[in-house]
Protein backbone atom coordinates (compact mmCIF):
# COMPACT_ATOMS: atom_id res chain seq x y z
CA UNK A 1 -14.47 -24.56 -55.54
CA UNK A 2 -14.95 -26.50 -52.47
CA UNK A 3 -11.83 -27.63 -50.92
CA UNK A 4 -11.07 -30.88 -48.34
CA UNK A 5 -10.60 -29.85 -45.07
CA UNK A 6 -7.26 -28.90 -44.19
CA UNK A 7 -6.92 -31.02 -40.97
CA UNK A 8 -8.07 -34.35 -43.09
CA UNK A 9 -4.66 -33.63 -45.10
CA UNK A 10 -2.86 -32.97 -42.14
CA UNK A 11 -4.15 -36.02 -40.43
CA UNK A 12 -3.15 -38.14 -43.38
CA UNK A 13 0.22 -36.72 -43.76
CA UNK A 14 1.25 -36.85 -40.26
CA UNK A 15 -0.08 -40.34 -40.22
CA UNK A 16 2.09 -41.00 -43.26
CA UNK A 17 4.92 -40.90 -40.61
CA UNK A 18 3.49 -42.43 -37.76
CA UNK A 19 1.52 -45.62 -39.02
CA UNK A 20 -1.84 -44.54 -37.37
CA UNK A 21 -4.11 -47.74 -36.78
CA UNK A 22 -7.25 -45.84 -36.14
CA UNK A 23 -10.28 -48.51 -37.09
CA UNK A 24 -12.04 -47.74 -41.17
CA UNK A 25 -16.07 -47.35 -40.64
CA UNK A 26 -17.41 -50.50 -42.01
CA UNK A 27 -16.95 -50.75 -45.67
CA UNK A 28 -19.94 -53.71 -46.08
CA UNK A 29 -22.42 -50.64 -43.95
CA UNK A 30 -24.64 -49.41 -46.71
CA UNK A 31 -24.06 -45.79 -47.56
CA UNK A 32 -21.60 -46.09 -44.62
CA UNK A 33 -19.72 -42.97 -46.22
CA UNK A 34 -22.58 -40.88 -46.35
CA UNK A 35 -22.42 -40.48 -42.89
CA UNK A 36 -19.13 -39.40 -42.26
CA UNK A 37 -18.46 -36.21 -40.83
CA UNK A 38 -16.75 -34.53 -44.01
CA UNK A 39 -17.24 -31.36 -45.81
CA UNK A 40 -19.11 -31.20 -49.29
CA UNK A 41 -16.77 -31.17 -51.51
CA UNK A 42 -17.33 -30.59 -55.77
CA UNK A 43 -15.42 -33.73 -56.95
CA UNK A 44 -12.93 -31.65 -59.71
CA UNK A 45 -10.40 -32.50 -62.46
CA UNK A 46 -7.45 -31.16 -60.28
CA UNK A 47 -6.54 -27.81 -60.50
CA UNK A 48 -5.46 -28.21 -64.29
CA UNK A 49 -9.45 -28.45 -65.48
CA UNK A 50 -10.43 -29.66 -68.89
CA UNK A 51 -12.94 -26.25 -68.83
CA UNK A 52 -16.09 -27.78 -69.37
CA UNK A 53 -18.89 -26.05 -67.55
CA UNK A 54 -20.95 -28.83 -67.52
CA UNK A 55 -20.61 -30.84 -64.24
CA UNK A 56 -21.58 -34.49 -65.17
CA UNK A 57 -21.83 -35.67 -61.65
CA UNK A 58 -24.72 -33.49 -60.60
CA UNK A 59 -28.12 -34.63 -61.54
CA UNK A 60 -30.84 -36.93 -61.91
CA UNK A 61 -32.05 -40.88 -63.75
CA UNK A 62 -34.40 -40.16 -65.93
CA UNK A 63 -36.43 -43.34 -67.40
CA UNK A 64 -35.87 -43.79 -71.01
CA UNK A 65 -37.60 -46.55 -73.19
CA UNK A 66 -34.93 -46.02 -76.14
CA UNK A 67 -32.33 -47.59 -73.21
CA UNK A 68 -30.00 -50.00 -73.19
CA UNK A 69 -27.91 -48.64 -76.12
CA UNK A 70 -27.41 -52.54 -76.98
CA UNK A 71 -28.54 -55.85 -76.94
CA UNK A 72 -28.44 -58.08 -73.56
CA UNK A 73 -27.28 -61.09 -75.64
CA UNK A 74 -24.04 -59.64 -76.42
CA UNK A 75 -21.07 -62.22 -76.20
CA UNK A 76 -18.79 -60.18 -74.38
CA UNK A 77 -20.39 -60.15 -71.10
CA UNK A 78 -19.32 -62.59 -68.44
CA UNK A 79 -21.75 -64.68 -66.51
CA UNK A 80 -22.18 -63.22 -63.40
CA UNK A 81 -23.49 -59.49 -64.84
CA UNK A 82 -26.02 -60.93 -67.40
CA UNK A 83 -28.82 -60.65 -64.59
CA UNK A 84 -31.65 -61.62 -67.73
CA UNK A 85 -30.05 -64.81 -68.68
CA UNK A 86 -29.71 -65.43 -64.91
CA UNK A 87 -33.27 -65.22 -64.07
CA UNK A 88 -33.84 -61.87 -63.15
CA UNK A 89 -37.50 -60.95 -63.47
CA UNK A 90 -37.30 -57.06 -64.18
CA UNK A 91 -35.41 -55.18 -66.53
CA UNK A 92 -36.29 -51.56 -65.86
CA UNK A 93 -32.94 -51.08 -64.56
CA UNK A 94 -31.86 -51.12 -68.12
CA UNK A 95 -33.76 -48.23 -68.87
CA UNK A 96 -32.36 -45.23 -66.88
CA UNK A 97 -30.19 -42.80 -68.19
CA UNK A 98 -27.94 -39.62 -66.30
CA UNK A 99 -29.19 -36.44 -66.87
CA UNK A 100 -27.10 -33.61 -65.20
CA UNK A 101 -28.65 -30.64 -64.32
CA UNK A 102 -28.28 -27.60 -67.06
CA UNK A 103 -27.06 -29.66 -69.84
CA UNK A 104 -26.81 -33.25 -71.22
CA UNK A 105 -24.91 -36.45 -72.12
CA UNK A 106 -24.70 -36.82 -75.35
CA UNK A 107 -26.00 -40.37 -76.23
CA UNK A 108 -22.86 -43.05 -76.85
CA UNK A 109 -22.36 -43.13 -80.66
CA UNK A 110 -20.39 -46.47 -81.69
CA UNK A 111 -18.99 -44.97 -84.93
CA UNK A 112 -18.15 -41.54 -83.68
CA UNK A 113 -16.51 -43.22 -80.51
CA UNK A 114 -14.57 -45.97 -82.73
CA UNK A 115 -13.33 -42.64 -85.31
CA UNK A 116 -12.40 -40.52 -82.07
CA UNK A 117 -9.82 -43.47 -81.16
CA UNK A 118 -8.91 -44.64 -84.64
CA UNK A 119 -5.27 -45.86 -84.01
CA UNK A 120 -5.28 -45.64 -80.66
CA UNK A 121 -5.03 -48.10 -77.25
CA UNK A 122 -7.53 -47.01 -74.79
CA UNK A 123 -6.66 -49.01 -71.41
CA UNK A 124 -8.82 -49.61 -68.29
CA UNK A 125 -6.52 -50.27 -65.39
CA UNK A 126 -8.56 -51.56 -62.06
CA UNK A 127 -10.45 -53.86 -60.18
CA UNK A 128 -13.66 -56.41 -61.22
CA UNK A 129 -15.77 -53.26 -61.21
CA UNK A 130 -13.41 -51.73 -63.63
CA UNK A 131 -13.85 -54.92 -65.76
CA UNK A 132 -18.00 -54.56 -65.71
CA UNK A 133 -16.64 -51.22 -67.04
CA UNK A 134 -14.91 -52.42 -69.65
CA UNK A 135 -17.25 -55.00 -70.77
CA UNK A 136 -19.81 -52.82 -71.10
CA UNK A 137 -17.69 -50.65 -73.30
CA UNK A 138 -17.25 -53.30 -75.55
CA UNK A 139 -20.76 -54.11 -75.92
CA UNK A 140 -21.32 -50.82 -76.72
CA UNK A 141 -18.66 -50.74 -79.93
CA UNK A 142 -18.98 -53.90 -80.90
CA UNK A 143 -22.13 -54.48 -82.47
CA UNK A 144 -21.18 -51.38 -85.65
CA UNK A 145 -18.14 -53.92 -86.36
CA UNK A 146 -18.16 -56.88 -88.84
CA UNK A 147 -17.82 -60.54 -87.67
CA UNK A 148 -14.74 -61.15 -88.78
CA UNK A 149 -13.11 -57.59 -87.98
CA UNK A 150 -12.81 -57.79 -84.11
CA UNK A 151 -11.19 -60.46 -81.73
CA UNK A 152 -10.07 -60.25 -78.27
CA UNK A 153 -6.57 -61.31 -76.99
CA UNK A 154 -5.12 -61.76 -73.94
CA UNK A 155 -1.43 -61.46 -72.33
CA UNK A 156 -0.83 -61.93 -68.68
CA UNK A 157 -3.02 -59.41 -66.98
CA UNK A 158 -4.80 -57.83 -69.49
CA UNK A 159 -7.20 -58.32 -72.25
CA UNK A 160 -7.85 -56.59 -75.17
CA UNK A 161 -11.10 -55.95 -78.00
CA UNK A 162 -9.65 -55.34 -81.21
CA UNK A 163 -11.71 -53.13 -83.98
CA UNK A 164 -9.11 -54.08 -86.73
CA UNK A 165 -10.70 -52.12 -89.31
CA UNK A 166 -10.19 -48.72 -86.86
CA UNK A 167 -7.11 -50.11 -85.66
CA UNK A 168 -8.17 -49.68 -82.27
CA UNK A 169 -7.74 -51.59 -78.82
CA UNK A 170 -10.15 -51.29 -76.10
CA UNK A 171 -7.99 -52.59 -72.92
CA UNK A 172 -8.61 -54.11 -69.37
CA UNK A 173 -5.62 -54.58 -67.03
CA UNK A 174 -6.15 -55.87 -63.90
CA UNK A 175 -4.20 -54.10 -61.02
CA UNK A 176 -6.82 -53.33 -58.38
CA UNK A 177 -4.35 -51.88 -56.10
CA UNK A 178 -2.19 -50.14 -58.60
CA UNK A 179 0.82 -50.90 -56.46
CA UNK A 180 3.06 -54.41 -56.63
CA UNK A 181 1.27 -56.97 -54.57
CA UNK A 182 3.31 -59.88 -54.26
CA UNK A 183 4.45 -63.88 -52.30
CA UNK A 184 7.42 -63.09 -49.64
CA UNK A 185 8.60 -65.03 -47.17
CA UNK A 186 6.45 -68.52 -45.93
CA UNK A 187 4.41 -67.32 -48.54
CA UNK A 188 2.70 -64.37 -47.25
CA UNK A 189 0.98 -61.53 -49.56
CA UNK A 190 3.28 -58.81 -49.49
CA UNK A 191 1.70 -54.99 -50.37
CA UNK A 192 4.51 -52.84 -52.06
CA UNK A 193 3.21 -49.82 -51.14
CA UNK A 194 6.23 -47.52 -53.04
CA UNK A 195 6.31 -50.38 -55.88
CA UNK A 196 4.63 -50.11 -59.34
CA UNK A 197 6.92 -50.27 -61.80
CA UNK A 198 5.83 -54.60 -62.64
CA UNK A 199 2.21 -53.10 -63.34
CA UNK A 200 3.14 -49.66 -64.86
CA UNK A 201 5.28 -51.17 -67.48
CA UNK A 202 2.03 -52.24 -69.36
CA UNK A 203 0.60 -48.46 -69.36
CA UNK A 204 3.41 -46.53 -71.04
CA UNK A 205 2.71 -46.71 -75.06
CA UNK A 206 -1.58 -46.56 -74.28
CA UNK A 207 -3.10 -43.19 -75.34
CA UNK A 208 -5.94 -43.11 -72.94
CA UNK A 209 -5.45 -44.56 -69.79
CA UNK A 210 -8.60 -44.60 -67.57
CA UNK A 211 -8.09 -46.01 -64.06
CA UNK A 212 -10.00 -46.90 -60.91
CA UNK A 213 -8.46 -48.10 -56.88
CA UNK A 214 -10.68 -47.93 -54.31
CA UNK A 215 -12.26 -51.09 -53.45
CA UNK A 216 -9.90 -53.47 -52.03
CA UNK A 217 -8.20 -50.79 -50.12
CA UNK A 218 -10.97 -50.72 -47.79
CA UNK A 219 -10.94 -54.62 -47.21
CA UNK A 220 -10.33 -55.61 -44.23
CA UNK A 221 -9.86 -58.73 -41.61
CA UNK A 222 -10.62 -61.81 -43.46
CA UNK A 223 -11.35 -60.32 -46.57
CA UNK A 224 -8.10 -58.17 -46.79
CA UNK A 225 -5.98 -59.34 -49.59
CA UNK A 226 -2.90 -58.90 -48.12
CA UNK A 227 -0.97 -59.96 -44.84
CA UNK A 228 0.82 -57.06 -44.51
CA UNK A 229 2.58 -53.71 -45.73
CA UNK A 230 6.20 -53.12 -46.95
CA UNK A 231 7.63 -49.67 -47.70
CA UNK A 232 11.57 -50.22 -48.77
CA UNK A 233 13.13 -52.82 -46.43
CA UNK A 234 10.31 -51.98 -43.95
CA UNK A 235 7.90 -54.43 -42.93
CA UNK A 236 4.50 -52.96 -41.38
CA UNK A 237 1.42 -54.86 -39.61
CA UNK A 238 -1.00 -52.47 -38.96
CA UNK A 239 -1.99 -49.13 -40.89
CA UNK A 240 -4.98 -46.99 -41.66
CA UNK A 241 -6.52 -48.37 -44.49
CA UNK A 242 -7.03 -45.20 -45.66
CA UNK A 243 -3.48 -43.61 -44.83
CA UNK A 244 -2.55 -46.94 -46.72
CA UNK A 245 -4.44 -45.77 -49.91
CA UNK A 246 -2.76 -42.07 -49.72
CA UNK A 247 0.71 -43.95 -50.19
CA UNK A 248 -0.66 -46.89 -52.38
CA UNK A 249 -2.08 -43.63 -54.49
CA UNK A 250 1.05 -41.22 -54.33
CA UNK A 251 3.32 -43.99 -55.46
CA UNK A 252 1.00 -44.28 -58.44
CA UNK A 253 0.90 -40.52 -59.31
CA UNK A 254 4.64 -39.98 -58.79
CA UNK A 255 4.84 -42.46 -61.30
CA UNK A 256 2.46 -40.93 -63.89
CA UNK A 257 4.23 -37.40 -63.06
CA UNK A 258 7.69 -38.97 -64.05
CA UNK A 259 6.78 -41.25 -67.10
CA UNK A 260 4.06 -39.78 -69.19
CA UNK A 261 3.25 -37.21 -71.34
CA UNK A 262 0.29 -35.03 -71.77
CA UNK A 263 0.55 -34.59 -75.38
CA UNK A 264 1.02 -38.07 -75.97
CA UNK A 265 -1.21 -39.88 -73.33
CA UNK A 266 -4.92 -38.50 -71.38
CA UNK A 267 -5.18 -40.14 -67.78
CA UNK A 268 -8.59 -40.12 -66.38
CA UNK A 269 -9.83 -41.47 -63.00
CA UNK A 270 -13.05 -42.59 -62.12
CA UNK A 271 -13.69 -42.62 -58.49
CA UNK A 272 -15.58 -45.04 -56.39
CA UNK A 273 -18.54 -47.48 -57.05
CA UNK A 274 -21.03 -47.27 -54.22
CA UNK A 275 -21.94 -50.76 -52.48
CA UNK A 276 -25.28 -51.26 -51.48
CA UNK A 277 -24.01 -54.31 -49.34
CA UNK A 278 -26.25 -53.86 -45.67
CA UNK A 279 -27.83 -56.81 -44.33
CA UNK A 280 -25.41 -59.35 -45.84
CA UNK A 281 -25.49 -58.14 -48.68
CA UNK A 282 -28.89 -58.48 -48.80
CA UNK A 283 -30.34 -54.67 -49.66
CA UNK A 284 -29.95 -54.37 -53.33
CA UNK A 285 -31.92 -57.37 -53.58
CA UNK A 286 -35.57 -56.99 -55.20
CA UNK A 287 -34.81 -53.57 -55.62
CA UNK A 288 -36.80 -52.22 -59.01
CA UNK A 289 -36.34 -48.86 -58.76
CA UNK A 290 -33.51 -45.28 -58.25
CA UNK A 291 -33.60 -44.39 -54.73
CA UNK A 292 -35.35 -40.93 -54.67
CA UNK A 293 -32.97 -38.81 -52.39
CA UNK A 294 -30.77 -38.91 -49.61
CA UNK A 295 -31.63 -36.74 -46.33
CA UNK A 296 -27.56 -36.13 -46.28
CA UNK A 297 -25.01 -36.84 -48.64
CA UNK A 298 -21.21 -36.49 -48.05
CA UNK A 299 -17.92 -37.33 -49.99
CA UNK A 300 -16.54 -41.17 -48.96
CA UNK A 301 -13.23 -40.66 -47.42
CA UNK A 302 -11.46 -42.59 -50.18
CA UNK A 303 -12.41 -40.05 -52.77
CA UNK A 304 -11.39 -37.47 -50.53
CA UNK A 305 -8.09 -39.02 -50.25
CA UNK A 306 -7.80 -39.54 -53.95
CA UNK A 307 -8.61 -35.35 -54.24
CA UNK A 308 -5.94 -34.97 -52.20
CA UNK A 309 -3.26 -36.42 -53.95
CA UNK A 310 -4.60 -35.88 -57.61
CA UNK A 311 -4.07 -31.76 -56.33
CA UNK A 312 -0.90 -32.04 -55.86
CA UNK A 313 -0.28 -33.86 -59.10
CA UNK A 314 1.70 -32.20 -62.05
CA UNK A 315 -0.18 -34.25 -65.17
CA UNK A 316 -3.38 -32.85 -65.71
CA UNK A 317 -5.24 -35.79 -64.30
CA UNK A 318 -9.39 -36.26 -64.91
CA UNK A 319 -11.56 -37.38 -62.01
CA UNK A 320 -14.45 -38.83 -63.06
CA UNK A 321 -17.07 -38.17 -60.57
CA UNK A 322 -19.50 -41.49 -60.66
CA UNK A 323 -20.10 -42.06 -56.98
CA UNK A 324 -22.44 -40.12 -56.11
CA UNK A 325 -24.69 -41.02 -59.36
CA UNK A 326 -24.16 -44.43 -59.25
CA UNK A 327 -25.11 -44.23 -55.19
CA UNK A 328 -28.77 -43.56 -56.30
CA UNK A 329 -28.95 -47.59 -58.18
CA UNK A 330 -29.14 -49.88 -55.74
CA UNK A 331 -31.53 -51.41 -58.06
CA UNK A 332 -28.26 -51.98 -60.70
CA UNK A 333 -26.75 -54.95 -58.99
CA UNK A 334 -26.36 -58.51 -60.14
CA UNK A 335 -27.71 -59.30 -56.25
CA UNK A 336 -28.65 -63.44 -56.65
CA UNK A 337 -28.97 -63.27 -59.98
CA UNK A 338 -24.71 -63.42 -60.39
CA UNK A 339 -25.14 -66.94 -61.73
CA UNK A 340 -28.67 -68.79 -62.97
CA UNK A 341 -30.64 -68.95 -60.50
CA UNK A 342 -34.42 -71.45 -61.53
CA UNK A 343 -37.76 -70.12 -59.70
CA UNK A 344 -37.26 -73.10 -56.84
CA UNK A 345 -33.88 -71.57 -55.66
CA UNK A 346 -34.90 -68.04 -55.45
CA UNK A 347 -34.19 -67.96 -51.73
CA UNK A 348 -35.25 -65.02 -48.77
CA UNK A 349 -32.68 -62.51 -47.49
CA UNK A 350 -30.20 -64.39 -45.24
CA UNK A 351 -30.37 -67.58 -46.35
CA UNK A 352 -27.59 -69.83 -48.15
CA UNK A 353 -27.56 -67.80 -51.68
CA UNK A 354 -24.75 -64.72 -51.88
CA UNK A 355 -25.91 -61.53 -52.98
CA UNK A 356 -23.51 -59.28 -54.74
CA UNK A 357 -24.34 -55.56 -54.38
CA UNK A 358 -21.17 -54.00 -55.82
CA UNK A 359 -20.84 -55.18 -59.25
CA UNK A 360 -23.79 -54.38 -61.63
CA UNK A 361 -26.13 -55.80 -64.52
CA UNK A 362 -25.52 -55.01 -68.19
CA UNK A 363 -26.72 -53.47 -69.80
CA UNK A 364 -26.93 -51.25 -67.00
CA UNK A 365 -25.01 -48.56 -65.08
CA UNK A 366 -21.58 -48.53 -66.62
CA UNK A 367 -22.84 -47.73 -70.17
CA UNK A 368 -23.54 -44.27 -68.32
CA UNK A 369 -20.33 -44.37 -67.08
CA UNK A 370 -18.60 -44.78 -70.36
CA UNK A 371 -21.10 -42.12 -72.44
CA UNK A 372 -19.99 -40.06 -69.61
CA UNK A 373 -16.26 -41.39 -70.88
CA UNK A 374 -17.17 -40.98 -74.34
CA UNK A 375 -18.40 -37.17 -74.14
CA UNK A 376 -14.66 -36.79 -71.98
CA UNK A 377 -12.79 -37.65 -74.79
């Protein structure tokens, strides 16, 4: 098993102490992690493995006609990832399924999913990307269940889909830093890098906890959504985003280490969604097909960093290796078509219209993610 580079740990830890402020490559570049000088390394489940010999995160999209696995009208989606109702001409990027080399997914059975969690709270804890997650895994349930038998509620920061007759929650909180982020003083955004516990609280009675913290690490400048970092009474300006992340992280796994328990509660984390955000945000757009290959293709530093301190973790933590998969879809984004868009304002690359290239279309790439999920559990 292929290991991260011993003077990438180093680095982080001894920059743990010293607050580098070395500059982050450009998150919005597209692929801007495949070009980082890093070595390969197999994306694993920490060094407490679930055993299974089939490696999910290695393999090929296959076009399948029998795809999606539900219908595009379902009422749980939000606007902005229905890309049909929005105008979008093409819906072959509904069609593609994972295969991984040597064996198979098996196909996501409502039913058999729904039975598997009978009783149970099954929470996803993240950003917006984790919520076109979620909402894709309740399209995929929901449609086996009787009007009448499911409902979803909402308290504070999460929302829940209720299967009453399974008695069965499936759960979205929204912490997309994991750690406390909070007003201080002349109301500035405060990051709590060693503080959790106003999040966390939610998490501790949930029986499968999936989770995902990448995204808004990397933000930066303008877009950042913080003005700066606090560990204890400690106020700090500048730091690595990345060295940020490793504490951001360990504050979240300490936590996990000290509060739950493996024979109550299965913690899996699903590492990073690939942008496709070059040229403004322009490069997903009119894009109808998988790209082919990649002439090089390395680990992004924040899933090395998220390796790093999953290893050292005593739960027997899950990574879910997506990224790489999901960097191959650049044809699975909402890209204009995040709101309705008529034939007259279609509009060119670069002009006035915003193009997202991180979120994505359902049905689309997250129901892999979650038969991927599904097969996990």
């Amino acid at each position: 098993m292929a290991k991260p580079k011993l003077h990438l740990l180093s680095f982080l830890f001894f920059c743990s102490i010293l607050d580098c402020t070395l500059s982050l490559i450009n998150p919005e570049d597209e692929f801007s992690w495949l070009a980082m000088e890093s070595e390969d390394v197999n994306l694993v489940q920490t060094r407490k493995s679930s055993g299974k010999k089939c490696d999910f995160s290695v393999g090929k999209w296959v076009f399948d006609e029998s795809y999606p696995l539900y219908d595009p009208n379902c009422p749980y989606l939000s606007t902005a990832v229905t890309c049909q109702k929005n105008g979008r001409p093409d819906s072959d990027y509904e069609k593609w399924k994972w295969k991984p080399f040597g064996c198979s997914i098996p196909r996501f059975d409502a039913l058999r999913f729904l039975g598997k969690m009978r009783r149970k709270r099954i929470m996803l804890v993240g950003d917006s990307i984790m919520r076109n997650q979620w909402e894709s895994l309740v399209c995929l349930v929901q449609g086996v269940i009787p009007t009448g038998r499911k409902k979803v509620t909402y308290d504070g920061p999460s929302m829940a889909f209720h299967a009453m007759d399974f008695e069965t929650s499936i759960e979205f909180f929204w912490a997309p830093l994991l750690v406390e982020l909070k007003k201080g003083a002349q109301n500035k955004r405060v990051l709590h890098l060693d503080m959790i516990e106003d999040n966390a609280r939610y998490w501790k009675a949930v029986d499968v906890l999936v989770f995902d913290s990448a995204h808004w690490w990397t933000h930066s400048g303008e877009s950042s959504s913080w003005d700066y970092y606090m560990e204890g009474n400690r106020i700090i300006t500048k730091m690595n985003p990345m060295v940020a992340y490793h504490k951001g992280l360990s504050t979240w796994a300490r936590w996990v280490d000290l509060n739950l328990d493996p024979k109550r509660t299965r913690v899996i984390f699903r590492s990073m969604s690939p942008r496709h955000n070059r040229q403004n945000g322009w490069k997903c757009y009119n894009q109808r097909q998988p790209i082919q290959s990649f002439s090089h293709m390395h680990v992004p530093e924040p899933v090395v960093v998220l390796q790093a301190v999953l290893k050292r973790m005593r739960f027997p933590v899950y990574l879910q290796d997506i990224t790489t998969m999901t960097a191959f879809r650049r044809d699975g984004h909402p890209s204009v078509y995040r709101k309705a868009v008529s034939q007259e304002m279609k509009q060119k690359p670069g002009s006035g219209l915003s193009s997202d290239c991180s979120h994505w279309c359902l049905p689309g790439v997250p129901d892999i993610w979650n038969e991927m999920l599904s097969a996990l559990l």
